[in-house]
N, C-alpha and C. Protein backbone atom coordinates (compact mmCIF):
# COMPACT_ATOMS: atom_id res chain seq x y z
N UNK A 1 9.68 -21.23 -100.14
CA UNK A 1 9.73 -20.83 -98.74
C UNK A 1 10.16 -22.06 -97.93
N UNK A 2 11.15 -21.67 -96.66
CA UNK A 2 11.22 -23.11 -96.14
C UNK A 2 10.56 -23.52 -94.99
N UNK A 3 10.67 -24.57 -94.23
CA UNK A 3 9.91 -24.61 -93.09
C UNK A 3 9.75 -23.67 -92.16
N UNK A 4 11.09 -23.25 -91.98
CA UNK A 4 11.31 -22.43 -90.82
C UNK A 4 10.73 -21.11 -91.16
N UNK A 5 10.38 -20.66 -92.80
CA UNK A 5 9.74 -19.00 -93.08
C UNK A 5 8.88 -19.51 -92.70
N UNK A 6 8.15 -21.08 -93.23
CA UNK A 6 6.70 -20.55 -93.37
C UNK A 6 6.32 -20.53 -91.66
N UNK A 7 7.10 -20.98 -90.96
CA UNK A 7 6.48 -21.22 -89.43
C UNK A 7 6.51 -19.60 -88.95
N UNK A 8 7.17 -18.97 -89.48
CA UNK A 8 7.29 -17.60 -88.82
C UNK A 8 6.08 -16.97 -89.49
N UNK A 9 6.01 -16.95 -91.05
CA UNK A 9 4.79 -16.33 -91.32
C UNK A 9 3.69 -16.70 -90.77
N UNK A 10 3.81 -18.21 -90.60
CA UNK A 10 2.32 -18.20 -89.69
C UNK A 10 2.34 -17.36 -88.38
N UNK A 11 3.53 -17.68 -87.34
CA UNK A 11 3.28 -16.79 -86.55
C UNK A 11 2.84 -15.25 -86.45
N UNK A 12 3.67 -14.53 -87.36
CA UNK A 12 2.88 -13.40 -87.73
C UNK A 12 1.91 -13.55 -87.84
N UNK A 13 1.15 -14.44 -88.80
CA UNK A 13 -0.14 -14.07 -89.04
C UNK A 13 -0.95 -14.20 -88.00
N UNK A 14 -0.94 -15.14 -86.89
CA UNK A 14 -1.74 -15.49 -85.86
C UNK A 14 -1.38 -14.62 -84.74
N UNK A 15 -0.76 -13.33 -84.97
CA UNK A 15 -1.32 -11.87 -84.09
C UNK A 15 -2.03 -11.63 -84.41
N UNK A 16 -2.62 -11.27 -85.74
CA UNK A 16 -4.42 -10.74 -85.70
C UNK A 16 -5.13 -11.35 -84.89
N UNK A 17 -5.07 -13.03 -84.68
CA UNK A 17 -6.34 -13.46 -83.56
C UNK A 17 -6.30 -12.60 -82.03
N UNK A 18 -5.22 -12.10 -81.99
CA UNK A 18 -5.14 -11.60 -80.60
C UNK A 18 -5.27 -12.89 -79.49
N UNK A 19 -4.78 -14.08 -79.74
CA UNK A 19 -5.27 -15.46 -79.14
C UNK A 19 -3.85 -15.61 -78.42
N UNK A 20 -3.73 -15.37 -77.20
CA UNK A 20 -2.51 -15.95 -76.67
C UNK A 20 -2.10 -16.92 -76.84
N UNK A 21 -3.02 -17.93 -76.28
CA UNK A 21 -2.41 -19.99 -76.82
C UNK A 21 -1.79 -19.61 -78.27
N UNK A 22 -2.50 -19.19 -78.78
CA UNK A 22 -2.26 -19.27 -80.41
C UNK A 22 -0.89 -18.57 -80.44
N UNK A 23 -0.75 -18.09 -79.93
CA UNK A 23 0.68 -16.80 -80.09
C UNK A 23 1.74 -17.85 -79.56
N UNK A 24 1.55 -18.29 -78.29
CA UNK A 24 2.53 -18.78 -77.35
C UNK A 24 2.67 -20.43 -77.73
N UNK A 25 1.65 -21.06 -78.56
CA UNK A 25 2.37 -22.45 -79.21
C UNK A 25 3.22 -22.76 -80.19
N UNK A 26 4.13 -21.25 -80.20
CA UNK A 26 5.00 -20.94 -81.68
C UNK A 26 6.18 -21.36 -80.53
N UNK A 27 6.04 -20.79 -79.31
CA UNK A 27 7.73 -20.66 -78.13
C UNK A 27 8.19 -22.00 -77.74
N UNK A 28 9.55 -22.25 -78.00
CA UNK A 28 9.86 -23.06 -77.05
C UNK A 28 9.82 -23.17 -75.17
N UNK A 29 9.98 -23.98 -74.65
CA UNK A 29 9.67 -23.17 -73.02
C UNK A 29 10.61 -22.77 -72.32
N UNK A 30 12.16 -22.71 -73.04
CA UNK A 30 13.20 -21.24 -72.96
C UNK A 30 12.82 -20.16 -73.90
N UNK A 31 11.91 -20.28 -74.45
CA UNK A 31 12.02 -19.17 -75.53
C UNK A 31 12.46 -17.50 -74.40
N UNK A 32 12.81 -16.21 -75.69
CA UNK A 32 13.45 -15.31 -75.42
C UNK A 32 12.68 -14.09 -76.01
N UNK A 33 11.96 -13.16 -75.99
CA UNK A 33 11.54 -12.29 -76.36
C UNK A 33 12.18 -10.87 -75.83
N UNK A 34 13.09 -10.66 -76.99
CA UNK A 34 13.75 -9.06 -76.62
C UNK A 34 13.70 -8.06 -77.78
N UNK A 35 13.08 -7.26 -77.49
CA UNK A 35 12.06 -6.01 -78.17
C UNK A 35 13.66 -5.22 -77.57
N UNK A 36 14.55 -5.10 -79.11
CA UNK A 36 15.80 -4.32 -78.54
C UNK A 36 14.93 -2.63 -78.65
N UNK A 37 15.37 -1.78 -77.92
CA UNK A 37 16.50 -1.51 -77.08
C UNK A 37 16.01 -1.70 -75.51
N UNK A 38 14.94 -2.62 -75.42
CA UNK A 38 14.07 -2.79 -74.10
C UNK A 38 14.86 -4.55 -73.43
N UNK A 39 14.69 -4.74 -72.39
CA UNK A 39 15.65 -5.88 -71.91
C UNK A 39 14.59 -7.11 -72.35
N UNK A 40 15.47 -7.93 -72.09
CA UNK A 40 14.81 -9.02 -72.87
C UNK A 40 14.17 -9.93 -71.89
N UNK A 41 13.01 -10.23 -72.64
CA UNK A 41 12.35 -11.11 -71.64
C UNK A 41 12.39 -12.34 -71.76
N UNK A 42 12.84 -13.45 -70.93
CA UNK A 42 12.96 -15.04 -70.78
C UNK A 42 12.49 -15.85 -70.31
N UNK A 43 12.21 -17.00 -70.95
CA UNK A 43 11.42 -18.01 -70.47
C UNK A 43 9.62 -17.98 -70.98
N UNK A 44 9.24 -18.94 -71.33
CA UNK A 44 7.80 -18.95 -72.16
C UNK A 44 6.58 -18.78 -71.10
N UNK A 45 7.11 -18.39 -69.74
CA UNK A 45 5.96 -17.84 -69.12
C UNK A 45 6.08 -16.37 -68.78
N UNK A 46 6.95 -16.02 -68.72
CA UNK A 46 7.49 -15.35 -68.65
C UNK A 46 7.59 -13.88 -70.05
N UNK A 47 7.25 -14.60 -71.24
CA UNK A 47 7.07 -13.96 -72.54
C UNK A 47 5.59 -14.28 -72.49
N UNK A 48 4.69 -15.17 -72.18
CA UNK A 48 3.79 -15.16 -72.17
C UNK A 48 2.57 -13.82 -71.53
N UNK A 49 3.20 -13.74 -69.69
CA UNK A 49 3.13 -12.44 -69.04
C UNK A 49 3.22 -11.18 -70.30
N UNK A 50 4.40 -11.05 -70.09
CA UNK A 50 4.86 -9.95 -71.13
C UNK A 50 3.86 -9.90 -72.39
N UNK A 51 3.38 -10.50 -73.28
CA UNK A 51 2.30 -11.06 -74.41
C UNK A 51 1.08 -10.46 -73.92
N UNK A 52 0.86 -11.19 -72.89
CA UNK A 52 -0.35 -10.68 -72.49
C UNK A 52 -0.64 -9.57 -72.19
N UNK A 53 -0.30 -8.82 -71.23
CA UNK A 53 -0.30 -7.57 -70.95
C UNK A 53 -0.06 -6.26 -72.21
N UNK A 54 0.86 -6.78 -73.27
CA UNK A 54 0.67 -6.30 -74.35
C UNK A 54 -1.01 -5.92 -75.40
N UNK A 55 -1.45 -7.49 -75.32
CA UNK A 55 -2.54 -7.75 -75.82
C UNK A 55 -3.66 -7.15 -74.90
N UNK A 56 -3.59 -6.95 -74.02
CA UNK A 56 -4.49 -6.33 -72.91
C UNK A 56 -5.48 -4.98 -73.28
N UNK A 57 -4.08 -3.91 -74.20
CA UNK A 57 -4.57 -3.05 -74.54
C UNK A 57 -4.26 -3.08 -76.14
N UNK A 58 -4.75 -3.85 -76.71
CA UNK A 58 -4.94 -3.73 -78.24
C UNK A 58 -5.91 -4.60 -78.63
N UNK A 59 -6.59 -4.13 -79.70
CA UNK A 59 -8.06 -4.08 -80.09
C UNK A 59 -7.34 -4.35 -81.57
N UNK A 60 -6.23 -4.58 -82.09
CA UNK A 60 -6.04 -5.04 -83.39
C UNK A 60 -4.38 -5.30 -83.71
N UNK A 61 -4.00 -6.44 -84.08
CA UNK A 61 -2.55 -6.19 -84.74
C UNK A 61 -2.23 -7.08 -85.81
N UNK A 62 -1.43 -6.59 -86.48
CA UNK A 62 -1.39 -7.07 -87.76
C UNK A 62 0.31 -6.99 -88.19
N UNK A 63 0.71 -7.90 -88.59
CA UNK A 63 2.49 -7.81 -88.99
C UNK A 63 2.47 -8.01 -90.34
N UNK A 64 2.88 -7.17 -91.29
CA UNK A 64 2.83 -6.98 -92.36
C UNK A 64 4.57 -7.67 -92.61
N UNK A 65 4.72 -8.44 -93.42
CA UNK A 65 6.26 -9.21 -93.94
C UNK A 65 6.36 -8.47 -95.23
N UNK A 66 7.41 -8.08 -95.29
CA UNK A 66 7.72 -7.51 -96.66
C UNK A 66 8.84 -8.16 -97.23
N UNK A 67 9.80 -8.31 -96.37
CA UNK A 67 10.87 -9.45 -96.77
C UNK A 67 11.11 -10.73 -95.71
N UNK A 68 11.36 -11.76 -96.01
CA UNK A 68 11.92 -12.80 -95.24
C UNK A 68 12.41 -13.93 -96.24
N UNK A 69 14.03 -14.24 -95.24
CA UNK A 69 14.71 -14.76 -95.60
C UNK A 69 15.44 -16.09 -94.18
N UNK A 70 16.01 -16.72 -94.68
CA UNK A 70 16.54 -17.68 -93.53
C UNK A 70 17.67 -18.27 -93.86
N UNK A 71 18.88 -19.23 -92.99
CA UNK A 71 19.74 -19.34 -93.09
C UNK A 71 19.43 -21.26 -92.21
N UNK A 72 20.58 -22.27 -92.89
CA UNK A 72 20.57 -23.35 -91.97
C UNK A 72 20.70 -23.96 -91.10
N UNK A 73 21.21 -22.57 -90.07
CA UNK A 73 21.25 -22.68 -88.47
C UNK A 73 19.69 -22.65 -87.91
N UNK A 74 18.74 -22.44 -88.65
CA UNK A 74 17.37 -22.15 -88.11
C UNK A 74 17.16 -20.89 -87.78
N UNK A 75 17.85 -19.95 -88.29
CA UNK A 75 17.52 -18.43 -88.31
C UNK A 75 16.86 -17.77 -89.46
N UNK A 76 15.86 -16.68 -89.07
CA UNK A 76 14.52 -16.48 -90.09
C UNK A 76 14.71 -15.12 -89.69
N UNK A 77 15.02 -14.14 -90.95
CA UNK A 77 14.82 -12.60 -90.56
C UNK A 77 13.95 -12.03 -91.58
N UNK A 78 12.88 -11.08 -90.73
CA UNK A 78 12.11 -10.56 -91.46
C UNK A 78 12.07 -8.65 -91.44
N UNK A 79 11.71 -8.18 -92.41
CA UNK A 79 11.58 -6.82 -92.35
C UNK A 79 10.12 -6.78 -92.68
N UNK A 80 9.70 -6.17 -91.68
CA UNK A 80 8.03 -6.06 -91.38
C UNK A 80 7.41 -4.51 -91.19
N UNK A 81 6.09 -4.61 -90.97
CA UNK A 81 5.62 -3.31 -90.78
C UNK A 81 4.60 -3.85 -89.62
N UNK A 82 4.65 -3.67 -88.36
CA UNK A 82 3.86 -4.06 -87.16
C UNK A 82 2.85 -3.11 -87.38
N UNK A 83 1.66 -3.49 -87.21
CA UNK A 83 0.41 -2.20 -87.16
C UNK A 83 -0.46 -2.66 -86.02
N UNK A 84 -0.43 -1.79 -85.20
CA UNK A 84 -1.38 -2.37 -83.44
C UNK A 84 -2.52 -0.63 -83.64
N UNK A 85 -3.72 -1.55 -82.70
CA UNK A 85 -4.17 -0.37 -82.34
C UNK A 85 -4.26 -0.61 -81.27
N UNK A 86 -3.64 -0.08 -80.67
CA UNK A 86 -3.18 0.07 -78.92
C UNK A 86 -3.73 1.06 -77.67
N UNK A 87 -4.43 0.95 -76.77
CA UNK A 87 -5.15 2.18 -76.37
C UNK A 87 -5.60 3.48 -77.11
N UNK A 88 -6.63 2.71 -77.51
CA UNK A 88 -6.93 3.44 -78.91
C UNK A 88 -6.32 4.53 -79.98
N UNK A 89 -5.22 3.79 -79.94
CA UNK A 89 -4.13 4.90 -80.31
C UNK A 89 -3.89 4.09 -81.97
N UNK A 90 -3.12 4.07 -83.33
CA UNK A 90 -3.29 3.35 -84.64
C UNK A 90 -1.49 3.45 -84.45
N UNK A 91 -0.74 2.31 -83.73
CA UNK A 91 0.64 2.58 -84.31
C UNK A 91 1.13 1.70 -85.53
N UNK A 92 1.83 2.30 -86.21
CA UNK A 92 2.68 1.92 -87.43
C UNK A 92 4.27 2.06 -87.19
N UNK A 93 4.72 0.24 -87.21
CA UNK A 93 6.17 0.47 -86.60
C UNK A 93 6.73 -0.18 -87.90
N UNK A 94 7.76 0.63 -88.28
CA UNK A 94 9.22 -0.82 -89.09
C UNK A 94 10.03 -1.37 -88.30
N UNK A 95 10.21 -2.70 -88.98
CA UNK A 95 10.20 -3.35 -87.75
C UNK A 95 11.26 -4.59 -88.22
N UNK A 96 12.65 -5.01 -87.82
CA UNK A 96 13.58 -6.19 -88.18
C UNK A 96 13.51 -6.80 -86.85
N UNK A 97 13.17 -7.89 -87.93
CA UNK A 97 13.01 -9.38 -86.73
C UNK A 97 13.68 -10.26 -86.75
N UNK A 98 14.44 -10.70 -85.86
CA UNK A 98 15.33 -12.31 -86.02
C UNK A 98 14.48 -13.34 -85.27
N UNK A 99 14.75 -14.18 -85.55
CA UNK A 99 14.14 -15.69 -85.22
C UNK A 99 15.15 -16.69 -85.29
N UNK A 100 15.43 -17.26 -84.05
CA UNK A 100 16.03 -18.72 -84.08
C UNK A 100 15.17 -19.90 -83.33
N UNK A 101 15.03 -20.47 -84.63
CA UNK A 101 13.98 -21.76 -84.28
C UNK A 101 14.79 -22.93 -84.16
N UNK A 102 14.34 -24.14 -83.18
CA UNK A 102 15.11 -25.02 -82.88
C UNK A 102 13.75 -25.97 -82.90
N UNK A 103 13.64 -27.30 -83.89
CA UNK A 103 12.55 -28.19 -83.83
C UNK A 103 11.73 -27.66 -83.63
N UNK A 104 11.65 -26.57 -84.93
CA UNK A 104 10.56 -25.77 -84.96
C UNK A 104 9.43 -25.02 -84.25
N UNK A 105 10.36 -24.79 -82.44
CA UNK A 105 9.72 -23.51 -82.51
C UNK A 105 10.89 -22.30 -81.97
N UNK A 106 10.37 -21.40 -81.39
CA UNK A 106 10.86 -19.75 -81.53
C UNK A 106 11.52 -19.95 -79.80
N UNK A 107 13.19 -19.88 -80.27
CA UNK A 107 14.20 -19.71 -79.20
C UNK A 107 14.52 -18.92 -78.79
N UNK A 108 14.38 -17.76 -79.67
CA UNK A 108 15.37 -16.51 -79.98
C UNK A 108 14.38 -15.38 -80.71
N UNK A 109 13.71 -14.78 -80.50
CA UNK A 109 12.94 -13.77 -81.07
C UNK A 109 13.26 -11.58 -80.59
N UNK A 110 14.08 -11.49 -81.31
CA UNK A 110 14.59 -9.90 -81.73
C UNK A 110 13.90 -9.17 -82.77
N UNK A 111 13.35 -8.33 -82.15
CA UNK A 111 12.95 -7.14 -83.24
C UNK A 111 13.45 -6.20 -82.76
N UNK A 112 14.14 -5.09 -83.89
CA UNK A 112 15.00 -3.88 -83.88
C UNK A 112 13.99 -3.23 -84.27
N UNK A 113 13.71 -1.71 -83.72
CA UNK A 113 12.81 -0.74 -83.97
C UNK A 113 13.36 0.26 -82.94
N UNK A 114 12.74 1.11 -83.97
CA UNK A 114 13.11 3.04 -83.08
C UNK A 114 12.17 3.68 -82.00
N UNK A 115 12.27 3.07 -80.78
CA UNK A 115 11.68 2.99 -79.57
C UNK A 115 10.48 4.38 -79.77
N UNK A 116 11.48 5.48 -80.26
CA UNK A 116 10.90 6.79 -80.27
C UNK A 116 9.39 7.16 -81.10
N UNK A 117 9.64 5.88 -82.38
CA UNK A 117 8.53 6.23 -83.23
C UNK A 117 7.56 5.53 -82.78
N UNK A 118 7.63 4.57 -82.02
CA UNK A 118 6.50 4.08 -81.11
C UNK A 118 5.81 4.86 -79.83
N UNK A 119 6.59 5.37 -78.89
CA UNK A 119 6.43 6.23 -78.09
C UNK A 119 5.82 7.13 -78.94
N UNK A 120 6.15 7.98 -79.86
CA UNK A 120 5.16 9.08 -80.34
C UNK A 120 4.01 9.24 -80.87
N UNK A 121 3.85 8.31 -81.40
CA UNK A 121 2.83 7.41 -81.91
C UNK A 121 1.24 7.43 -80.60
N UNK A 122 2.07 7.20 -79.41
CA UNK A 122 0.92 7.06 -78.36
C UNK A 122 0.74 7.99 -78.16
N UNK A 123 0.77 9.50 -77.68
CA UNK A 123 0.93 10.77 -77.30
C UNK A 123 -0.76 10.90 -78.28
């Protein structure tokens, strides 16, 4: 594994704490958080907001990695399985993630997912 997976797997892993600091000492302070097909959010206070309010209403999350791979530009893509329990609701998303890390931390953070199976999920 190289630096740059294992920094992402840790990040994954440190959504279960539900710990913002913990979440947000992965970002650079341009970092970019865009949840496609939703607009992207910029700047590490700014993703932080966004983070939080996420975490607001979840009582559990967990990112399951099933594959990850990386390239020597500092790009890390993973195919995951996101599992939140979100207003007491249990969602299960698949989930492709890009990562571009720069001096190791998170510049560039994309996950592709089917907006719809999330939305239904809450209902």
């Amino acid at each position: 594994m190289t630096t740059n997976e294992q920094i992402i797997t840790d990040f994954c892993a440190v959504w279960s704490k539900l710990d913002i600091d913990a979440i947000m000492d992965f970002f650079a302070e341009d970092g970019v958080w865009h949840n496609i097909p939703m607009a992207a959010v910029v700047g590490k206070a700014n993703v932080r907001a966004a983070i939080t309010g996420f975490l607001a209403t979840s009582t559990n999350a967990e990112f399951e990695i099933h594959f990850i791979g990386s390239s020597s530009e500092g790009v890390v893509l993973t195919e995951r399985t996101d599992k939140f329990d979100l207003n007491a609701k249990q969602i299960t998303l698949p989930v492709m993630g890009t990562f571009e890390l720069v001096d190791g931390k998170i510049t560039k953070w994309r996950d592709y997912f089917d907006l719809q199976t999330f939305v239904d999920q809450q209902k």
